[in-house]
N, C-alpha and C. Protein backbone atom coordinates (compact mmCIF):
# COMPACT_ATOMS: atom_id res chain seq x y z
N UNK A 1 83.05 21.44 24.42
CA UNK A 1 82.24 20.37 24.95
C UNK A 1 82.31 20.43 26.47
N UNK A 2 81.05 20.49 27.08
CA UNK A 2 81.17 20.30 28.81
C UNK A 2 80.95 19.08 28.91
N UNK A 3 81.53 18.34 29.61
CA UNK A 3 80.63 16.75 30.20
C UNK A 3 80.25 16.98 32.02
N UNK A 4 79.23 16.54 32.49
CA UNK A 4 79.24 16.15 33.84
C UNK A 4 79.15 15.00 33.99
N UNK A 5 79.69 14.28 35.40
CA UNK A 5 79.63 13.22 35.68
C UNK A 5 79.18 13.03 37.17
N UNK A 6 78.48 12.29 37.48
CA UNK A 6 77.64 11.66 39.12
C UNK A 6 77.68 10.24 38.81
N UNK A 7 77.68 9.79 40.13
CA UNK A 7 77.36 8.72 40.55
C UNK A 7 75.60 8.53 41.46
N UNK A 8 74.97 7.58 40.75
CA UNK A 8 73.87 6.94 41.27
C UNK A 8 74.26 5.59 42.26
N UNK A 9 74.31 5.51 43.06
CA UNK A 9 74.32 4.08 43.82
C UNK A 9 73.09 3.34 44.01
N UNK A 10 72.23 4.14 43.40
CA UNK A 10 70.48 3.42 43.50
C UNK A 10 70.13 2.73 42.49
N UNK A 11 71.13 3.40 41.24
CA UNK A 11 70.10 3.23 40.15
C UNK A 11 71.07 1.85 39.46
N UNK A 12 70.59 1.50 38.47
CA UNK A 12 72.09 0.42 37.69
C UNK A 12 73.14 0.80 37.28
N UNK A 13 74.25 -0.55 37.74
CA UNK A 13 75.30 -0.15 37.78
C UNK A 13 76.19 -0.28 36.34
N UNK A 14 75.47 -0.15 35.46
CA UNK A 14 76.06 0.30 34.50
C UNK A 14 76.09 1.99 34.02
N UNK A 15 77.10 2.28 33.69
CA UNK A 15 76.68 3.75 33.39
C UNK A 15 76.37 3.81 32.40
N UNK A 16 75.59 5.62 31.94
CA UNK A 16 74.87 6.11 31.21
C UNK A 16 75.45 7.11 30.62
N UNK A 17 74.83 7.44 29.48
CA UNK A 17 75.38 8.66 28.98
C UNK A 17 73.84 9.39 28.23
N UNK A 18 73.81 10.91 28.69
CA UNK A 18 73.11 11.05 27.87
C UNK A 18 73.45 12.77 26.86
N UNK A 19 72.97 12.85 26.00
CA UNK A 19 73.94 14.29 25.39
C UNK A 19 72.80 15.57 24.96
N UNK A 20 73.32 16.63 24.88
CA UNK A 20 72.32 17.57 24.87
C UNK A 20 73.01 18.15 23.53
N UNK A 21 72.39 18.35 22.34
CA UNK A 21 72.94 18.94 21.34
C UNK A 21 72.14 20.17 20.62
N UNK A 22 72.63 21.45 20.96
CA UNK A 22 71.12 22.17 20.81
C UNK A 22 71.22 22.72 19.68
N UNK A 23 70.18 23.80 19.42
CA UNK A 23 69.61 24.21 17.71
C UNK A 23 71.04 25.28 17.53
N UNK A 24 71.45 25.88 18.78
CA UNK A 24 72.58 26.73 18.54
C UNK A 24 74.57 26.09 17.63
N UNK A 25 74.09 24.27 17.76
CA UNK A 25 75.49 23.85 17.19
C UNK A 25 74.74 23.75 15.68
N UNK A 26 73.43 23.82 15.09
CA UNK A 26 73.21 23.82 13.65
C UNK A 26 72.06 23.45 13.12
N UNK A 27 71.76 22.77 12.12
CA UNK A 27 70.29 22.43 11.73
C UNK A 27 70.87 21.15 12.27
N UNK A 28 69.21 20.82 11.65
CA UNK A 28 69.07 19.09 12.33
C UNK A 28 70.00 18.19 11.52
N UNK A 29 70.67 18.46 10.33
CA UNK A 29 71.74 17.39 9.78
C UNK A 29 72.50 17.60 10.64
N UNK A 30 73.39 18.70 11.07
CA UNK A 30 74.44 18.95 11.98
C UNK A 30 74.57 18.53 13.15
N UNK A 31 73.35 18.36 13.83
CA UNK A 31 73.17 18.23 15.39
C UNK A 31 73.09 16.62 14.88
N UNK A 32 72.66 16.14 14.13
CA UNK A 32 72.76 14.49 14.26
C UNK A 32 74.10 13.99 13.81
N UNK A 33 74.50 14.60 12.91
CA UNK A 33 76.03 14.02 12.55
C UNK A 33 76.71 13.97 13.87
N UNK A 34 76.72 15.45 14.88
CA UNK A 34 77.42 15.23 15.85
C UNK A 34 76.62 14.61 17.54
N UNK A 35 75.56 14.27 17.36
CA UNK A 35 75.14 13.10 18.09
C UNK A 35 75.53 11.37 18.12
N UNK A 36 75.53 11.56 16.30
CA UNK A 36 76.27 10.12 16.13
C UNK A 36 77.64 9.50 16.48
N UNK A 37 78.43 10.83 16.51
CA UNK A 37 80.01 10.91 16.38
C UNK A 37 79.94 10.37 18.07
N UNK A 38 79.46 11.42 18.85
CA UNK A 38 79.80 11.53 20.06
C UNK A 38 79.13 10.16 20.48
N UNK A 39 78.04 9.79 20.56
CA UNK A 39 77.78 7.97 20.47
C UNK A 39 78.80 7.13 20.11
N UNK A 40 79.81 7.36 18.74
CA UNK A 40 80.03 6.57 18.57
C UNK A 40 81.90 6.78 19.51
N UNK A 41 81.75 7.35 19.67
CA UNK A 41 83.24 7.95 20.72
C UNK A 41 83.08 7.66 22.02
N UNK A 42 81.92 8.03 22.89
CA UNK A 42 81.77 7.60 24.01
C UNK A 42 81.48 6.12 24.29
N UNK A 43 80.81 5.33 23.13
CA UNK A 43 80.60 3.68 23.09
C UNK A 43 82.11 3.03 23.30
N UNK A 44 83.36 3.97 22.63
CA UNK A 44 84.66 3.20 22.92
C UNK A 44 85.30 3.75 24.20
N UNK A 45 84.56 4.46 24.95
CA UNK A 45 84.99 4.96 26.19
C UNK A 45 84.31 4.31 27.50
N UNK A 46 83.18 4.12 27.73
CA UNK A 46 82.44 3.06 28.55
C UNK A 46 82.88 2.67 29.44
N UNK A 47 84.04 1.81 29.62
CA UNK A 47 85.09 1.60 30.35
C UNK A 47 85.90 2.48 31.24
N UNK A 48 86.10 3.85 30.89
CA UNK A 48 86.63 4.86 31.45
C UNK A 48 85.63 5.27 32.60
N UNK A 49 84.09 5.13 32.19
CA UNK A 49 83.08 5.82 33.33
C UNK A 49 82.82 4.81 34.61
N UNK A 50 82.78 5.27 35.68
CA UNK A 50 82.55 3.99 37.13
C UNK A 50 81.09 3.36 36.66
N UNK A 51 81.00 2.45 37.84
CA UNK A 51 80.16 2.10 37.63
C UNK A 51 79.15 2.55 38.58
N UNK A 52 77.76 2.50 38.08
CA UNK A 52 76.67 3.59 38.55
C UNK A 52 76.63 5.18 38.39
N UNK A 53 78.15 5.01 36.85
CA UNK A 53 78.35 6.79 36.84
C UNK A 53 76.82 7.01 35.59
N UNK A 54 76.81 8.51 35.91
CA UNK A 54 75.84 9.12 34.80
C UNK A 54 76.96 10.23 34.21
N UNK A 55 76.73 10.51 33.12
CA UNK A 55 77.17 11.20 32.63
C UNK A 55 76.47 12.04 31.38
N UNK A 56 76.28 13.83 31.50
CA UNK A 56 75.64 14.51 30.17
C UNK A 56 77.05 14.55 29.60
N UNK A 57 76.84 14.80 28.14
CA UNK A 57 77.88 15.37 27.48
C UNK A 57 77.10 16.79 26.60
N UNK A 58 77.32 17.59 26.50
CA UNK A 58 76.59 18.87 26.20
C UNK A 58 77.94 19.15 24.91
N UNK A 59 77.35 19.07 24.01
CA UNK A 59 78.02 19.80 22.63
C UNK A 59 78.06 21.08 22.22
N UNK A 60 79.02 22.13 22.19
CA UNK A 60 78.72 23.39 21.83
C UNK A 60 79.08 23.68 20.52
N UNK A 61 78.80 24.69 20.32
CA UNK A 61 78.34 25.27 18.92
C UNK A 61 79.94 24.93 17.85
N UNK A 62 80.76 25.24 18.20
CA UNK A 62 82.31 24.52 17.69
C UNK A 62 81.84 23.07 16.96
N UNK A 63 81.39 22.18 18.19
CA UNK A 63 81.37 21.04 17.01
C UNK A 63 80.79 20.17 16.19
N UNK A 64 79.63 21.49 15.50
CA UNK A 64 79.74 21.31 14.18
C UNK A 64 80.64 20.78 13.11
N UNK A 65 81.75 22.01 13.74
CA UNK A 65 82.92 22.05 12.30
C UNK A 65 83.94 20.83 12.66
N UNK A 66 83.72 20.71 13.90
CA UNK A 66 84.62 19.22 14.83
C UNK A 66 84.93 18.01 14.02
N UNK A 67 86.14 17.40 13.99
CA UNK A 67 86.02 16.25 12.92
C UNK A 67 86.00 15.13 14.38
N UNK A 68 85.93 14.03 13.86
CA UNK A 68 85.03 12.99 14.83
C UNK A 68 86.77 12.83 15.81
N UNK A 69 87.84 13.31 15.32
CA UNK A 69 88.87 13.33 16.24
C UNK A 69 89.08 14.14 16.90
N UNK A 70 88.61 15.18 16.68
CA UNK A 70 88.57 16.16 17.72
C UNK A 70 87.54 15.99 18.84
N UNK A 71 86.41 15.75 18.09
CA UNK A 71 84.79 15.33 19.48
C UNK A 71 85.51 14.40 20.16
N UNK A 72 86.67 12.96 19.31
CA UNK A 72 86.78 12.34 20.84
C UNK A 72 88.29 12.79 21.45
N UNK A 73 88.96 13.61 21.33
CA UNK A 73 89.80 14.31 22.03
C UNK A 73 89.45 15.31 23.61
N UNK A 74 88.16 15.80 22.55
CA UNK A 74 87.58 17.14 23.46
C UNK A 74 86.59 16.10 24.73
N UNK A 75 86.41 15.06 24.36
CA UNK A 75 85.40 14.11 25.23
C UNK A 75 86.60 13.55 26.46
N UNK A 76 87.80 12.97 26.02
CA UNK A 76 88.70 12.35 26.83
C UNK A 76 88.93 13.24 27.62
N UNK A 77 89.12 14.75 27.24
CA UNK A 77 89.68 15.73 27.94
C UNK A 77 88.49 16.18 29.06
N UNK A 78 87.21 16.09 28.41
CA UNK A 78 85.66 16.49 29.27
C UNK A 78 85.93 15.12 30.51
N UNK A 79 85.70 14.14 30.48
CA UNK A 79 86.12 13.00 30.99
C UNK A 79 87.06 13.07 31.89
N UNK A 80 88.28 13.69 31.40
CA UNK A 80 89.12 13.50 32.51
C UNK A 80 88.61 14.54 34.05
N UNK A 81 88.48 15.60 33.07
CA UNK A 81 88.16 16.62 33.81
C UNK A 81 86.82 16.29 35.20
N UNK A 82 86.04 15.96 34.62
CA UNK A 82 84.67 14.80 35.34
C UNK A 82 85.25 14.19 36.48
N UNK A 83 86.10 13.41 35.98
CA UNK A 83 86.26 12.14 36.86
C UNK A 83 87.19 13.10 38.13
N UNK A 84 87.69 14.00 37.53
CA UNK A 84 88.50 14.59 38.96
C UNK A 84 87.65 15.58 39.81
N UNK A 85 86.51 16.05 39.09
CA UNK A 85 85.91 16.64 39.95
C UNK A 85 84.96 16.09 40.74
N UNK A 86 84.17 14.91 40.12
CA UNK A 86 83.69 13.92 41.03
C UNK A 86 84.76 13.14 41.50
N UNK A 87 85.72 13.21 41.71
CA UNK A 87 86.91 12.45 43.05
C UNK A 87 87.16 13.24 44.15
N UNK A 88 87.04 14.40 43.48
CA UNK A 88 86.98 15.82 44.23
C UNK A 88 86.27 15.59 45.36
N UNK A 89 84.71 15.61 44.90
CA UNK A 89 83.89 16.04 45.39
C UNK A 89 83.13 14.58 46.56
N UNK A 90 83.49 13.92 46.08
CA UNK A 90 83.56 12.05 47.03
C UNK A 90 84.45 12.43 47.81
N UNK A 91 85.59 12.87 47.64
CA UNK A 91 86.06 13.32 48.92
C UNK A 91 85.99 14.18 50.11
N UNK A 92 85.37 14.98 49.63
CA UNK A 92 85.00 16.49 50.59
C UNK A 92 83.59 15.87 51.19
N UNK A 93 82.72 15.19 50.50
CA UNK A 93 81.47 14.37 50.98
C UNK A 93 81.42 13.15 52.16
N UNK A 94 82.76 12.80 52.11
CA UNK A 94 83.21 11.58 52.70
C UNK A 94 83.62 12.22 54.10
């Protein structure tokens, strides 16, 4: 799983999420099972993203076979990873 994360200061300050799940993680049962999962994993994460953050989450072909504890393992870990590279990168900008 890749996630990116930005900040909008224009747009509302609630953040967003949006996910890219392509024909390469399975047929269309597959790609929705793991659209739902990851919805329903990132809805208990919300809190973790700033505010005015955007965030893709891009699903790769692995999680298919992913059980919904692993998508939100591999998400906390995408997440963490995010948030340090946009801290990163607010800083070098600053």
């Amino acid at each position: 799983m890749v996630v990116h994360l930005s900040e909008d200061l224009e747009g509302d300050a609630r953040p967003q999420v949006g996910f890219v799940v392509s024909k390469a993680v399975g047929n269309a049962v597959h790609r929705n099972l793991v659209k739902r999962r990851l919805r329903a994993a990132v809805a208990a994460r919300l809190g973790m993203l700033p505010d005015h953050g955007r965030a893709v989450v891009r699903a790769l072909p692995a999680s298919a076979a992913a059980t919904f504890g692993d998508l939100s393992a591999d998400l906390d870990r995408g997440l963490d990873r995010a948030a340090r590279r946009l801290h990163e990168r607010a800083g070098v900008d600053r």
